[in-house]
Protein backbone atom coordinates (compact mmCIF):
# COMPACT_ATOMS: atom_id res chain seq x y z
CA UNK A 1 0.00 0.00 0.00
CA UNK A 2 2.64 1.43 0.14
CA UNK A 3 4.24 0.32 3.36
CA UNK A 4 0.71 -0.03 5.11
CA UNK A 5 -2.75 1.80 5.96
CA UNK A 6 -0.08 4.45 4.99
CA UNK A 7 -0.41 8.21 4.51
CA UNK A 8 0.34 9.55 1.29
CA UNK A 9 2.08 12.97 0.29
CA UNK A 10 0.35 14.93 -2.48
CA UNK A 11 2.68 15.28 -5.61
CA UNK A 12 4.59 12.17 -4.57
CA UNK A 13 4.35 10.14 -7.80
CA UNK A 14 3.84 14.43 -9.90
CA UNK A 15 2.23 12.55 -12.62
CA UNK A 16 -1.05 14.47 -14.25
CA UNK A 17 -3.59 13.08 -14.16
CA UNK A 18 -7.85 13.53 -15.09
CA UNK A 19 -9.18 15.57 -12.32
CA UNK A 20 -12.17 13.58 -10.85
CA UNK A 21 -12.66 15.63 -8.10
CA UNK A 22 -11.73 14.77 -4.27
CA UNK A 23 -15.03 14.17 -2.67
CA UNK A 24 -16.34 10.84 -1.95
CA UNK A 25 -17.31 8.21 -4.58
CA UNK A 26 -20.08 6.15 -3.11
CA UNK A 27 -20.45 2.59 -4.12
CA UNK A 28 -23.84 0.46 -3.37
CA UNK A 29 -23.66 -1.25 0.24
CA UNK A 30 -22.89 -4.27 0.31
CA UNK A 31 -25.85 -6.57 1.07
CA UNK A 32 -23.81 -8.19 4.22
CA UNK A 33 -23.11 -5.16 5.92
CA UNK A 34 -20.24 -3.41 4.61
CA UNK A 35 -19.74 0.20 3.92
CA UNK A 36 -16.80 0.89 0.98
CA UNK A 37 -16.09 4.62 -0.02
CA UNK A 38 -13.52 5.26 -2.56
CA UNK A 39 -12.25 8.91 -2.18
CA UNK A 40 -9.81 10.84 -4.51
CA UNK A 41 -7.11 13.38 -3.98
CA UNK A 42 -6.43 15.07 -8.22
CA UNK A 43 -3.16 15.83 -7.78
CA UNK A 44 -1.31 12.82 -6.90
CA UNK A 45 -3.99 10.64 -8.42
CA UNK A 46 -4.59 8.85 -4.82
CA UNK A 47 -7.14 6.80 -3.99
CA UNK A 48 -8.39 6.76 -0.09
CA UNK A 49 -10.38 3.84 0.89
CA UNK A 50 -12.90 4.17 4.10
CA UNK A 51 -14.30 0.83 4.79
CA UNK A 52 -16.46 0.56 8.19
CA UNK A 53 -19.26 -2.78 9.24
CA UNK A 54 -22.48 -0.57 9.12
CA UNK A 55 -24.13 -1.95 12.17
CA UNK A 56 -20.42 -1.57 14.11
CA UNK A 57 -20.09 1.78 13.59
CA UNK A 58 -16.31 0.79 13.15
CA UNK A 59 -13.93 1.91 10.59
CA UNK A 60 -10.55 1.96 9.09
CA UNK A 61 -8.78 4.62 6.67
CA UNK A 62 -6.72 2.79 3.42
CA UNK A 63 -4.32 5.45 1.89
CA UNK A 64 -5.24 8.68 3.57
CA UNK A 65 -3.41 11.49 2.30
CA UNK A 66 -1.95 14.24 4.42
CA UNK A 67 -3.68 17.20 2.79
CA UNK A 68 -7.05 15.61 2.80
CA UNK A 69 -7.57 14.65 6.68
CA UNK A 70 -9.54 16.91 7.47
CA UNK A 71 -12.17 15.93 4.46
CA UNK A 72 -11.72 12.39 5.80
CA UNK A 73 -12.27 13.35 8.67
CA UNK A 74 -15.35 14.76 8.13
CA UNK A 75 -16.97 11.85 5.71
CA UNK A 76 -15.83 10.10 9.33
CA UNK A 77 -18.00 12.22 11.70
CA UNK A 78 -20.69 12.84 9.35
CA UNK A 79 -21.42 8.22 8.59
CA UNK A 80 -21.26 8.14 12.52
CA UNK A 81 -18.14 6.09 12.62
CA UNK A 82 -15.81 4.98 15.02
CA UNK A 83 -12.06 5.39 13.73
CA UNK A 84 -10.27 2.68 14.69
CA UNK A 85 -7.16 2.65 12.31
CA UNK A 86 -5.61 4.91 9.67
CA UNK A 87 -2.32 5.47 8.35
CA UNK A 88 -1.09 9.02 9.90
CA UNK A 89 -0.87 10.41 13.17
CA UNK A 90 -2.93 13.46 11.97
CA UNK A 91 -6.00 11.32 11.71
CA UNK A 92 -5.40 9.37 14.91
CA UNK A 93 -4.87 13.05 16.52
CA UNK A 94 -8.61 13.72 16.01
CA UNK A 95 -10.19 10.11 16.68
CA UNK A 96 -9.59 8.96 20.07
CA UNK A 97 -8.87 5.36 20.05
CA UNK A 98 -7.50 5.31 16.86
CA UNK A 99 -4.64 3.44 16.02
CA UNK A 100 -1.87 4.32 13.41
CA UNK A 101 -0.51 1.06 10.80
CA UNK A 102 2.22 0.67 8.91
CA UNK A 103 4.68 -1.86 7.46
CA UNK A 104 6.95 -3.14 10.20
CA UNK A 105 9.64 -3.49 6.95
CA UNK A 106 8.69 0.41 6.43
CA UNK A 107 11.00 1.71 8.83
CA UNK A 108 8.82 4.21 9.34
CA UNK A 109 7.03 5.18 12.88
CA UNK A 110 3.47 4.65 13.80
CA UNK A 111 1.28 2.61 16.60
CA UNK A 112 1.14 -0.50 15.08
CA UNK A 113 3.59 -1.86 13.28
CA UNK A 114 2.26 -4.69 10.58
CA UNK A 115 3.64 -7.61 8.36
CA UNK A 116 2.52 -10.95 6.48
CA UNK A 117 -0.40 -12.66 8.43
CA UNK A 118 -1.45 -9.69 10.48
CA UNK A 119 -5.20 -9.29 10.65
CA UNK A 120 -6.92 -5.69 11.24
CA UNK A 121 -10.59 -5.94 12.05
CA UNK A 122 -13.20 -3.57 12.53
CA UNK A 123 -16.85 -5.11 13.38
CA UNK A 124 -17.23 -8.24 12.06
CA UNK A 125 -14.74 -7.71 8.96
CA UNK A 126 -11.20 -8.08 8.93
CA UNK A 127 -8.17 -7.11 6.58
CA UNK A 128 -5.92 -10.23 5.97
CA UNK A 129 -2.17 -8.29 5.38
CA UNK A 130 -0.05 -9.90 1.93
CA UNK A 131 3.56 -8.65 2.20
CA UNK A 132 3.34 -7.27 -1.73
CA UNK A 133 6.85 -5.81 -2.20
CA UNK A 134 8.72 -4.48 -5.20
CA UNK A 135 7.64 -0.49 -5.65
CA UNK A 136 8.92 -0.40 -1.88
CA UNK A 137 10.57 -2.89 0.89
CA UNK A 138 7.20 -2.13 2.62
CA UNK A 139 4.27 -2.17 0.14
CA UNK A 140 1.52 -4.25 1.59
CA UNK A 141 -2.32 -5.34 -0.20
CA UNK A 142 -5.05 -6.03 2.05
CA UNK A 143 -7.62 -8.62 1.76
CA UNK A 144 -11.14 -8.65 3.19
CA UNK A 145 -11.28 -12.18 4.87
CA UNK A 146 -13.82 -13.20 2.27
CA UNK A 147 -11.32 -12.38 -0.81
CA UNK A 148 -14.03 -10.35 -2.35
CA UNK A 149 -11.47 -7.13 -2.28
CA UNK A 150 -7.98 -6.67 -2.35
CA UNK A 151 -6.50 -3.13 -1.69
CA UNK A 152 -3.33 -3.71 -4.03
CA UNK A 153 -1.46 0.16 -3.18
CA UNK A 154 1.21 0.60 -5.51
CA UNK A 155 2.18 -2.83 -6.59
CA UNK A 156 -0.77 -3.69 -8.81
CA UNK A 157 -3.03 -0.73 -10.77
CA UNK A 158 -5.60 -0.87 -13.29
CA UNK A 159 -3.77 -2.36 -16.19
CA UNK A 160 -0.41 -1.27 -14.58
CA UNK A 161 1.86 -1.47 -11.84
CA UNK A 162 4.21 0.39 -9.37
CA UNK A 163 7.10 2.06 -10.76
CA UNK A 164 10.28 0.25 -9.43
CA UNK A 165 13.00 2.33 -10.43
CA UNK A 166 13.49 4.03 -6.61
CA UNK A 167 12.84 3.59 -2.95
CA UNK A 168 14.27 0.02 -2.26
CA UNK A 169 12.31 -0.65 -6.10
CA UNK A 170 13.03 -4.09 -7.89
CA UNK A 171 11.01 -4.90 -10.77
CA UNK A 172 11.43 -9.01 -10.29
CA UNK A 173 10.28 -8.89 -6.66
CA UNK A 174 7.41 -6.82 -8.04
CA UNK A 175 6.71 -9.40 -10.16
CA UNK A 176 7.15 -12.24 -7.81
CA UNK A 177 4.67 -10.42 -5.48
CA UNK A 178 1.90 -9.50 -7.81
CA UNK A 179 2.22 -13.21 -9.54
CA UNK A 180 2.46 -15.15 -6.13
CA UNK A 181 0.52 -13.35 -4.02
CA UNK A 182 -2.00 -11.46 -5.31
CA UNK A 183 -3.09 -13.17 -8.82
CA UNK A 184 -3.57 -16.10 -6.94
CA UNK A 185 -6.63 -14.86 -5.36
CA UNK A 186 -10.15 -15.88 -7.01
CA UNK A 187 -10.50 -14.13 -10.45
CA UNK A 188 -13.36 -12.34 -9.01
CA UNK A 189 -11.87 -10.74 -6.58
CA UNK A 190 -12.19 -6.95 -6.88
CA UNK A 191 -9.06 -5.29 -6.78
CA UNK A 192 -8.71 -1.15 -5.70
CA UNK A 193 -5.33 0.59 -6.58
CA UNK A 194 -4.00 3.07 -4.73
CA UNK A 195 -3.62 5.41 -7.93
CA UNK A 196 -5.32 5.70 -11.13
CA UNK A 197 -4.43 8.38 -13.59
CA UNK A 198 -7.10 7.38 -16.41
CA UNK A 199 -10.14 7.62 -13.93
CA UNK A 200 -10.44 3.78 -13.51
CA UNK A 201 -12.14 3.10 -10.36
CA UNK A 202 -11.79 -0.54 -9.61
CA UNK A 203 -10.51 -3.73 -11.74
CA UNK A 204 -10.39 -8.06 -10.96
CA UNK A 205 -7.92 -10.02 -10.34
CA UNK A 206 -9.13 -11.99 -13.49
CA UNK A 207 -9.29 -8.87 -15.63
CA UNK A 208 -5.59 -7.99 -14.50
CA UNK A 209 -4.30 -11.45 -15.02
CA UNK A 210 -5.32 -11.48 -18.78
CA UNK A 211 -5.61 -7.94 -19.42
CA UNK A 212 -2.35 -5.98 -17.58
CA UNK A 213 0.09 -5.19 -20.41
CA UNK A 214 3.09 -5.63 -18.21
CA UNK A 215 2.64 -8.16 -15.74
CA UNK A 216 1.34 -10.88 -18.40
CA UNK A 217 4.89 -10.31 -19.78
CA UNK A 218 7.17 -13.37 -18.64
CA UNK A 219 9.03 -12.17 -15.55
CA UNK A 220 12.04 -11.33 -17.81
CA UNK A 221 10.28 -8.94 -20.36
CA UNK A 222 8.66 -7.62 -17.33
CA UNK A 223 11.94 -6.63 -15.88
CA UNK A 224 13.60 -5.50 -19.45
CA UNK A 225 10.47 -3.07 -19.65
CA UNK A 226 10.84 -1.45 -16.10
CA UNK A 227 13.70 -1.20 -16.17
CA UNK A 228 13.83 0.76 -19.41
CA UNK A 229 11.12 3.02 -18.32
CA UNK A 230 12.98 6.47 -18.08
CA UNK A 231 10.68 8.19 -15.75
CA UNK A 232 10.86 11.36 -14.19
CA UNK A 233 12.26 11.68 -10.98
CA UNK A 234 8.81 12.20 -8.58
CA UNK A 235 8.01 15.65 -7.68
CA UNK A 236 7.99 16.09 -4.38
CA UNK A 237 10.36 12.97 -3.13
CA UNK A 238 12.60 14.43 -0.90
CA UNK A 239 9.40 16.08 0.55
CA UNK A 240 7.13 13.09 0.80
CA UNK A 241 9.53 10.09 1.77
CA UNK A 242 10.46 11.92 5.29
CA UNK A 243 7.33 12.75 5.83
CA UNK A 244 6.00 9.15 5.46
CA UNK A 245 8.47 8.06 7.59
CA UNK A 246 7.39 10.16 10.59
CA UNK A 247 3.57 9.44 9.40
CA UNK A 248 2.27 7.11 11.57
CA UNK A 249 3.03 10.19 14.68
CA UNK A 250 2.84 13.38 12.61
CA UNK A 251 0.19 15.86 14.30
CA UNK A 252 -1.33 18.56 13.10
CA UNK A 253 0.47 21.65 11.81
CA UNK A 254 -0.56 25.08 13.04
């Protein structure tokens, strides 16, 4: 997910991308009692996930990114929901009782500190944690317990993936991870990225599996073609990657 329930920098990846607008996108409930809300921050392309059991009243923030807490925040106090993790200190500043996740291979500070196996739950749900590296040491997808849903981060978009040419990045682990781990969930299974710079909302694991230009490559095209990708240097990296060091304690500024 990144390293975890992790916060997220705007401009970190500086890639445009088509401005969708960064309030929430409201899916149908669930018929067994789940609440998903995809929310969307235009600059970095960052997708937010609030997930909460309906009758619970408990939730959990996927992605949150530092300059949109306070909408968060809000969506938060206006459902009636009880915070219980989220992936920056800002948010647990303003929710008592809420804890702050991230990779334990992160590095990075926060309340709880995650890896392979490690179950969050929140009512009567619960986020199975895959250890999904390659983009970073730390990237991590979570899996609802039913593997209906799979919150992939950067290792697996919409018909892309991760880049893997900095921060710990290897484009064979990446592949490893997204083959091993991830594709071997049921085709069905919905997958949510934690970018999307074509305004793609959601995806399969079947539809990525047959569909994903670069990871039906074999692993060694796959490689060749990351590693020949010549991208930009991110905006914002010598910004973002302290700050989601310190992001599972960062308060509020001001």
């Amino acid at each position: 997910m990144g390293p975890g329930l992790l916060l997220r920098v705007r401009g970190l990846l500086g890639v445009p991308g088509l401005r969708l607008g960064s309030g929430a996108r409201a899916f149908s409930e669930r018929g067994n009692g789940l609440l998903l809300r995809q929310l969307f921050e235009p600059q970095s392309c960052t997708y937010t996930y609030l997930l909460a059991d309906q009758a619970a009243r408990e939730a959990l923030l996927i992605d949150p990114v530092l300059e949109t807490a306070s909408r968060d925040a809000q969506l938060v106090r206006e459902l009636g929901l009880r915070l219980l993790y989220a992936g920056t200190g800002v948010l647990r500043s303003l929710f008592p009782g809420c804890k702050s996740v991230i990779s334990r291979l992160s590095g990075a500070k926060a309340d709880l500190l995650i890896e392979e196996g490690d179950v969050l739950t929140f009512g009567r749900f619960a986020l199975e944690t895959l250890a999904s590296p390659g983009h970073t040491d730390g990237c991590l997808t979570f899996v609802l317990s039913d593997h209906s849903a799979a919150f992939t981060g950067d290792a697996l978009l919409i018909r892309g993936c991760g880049r893997t040419d900095f921060q710990q990045g290897c484009a064979k682990t990446l592949y490893h991870s997204v083959h091993q781990k991830i594709f071997t969930l049921p085709g069905d299974c919905l997958i949510y990225p934690a970018h999307d710079y074509l305004g793609q909302t959601v995806s399969t694991v079947e539809e990525e599996r047959t569909l994903n230009p670069r990871l039906t490559l074999s692993c060694q095209d796959f490689v060749r073609v990351m590693n020949n990708l010549n991208l930009p240097r991110p905006q914002q990296m010598d910004v973002a990657i302290p700050a989601n060091m310190r992001c599972g304690v960062q308060e509020p500024s001001g």
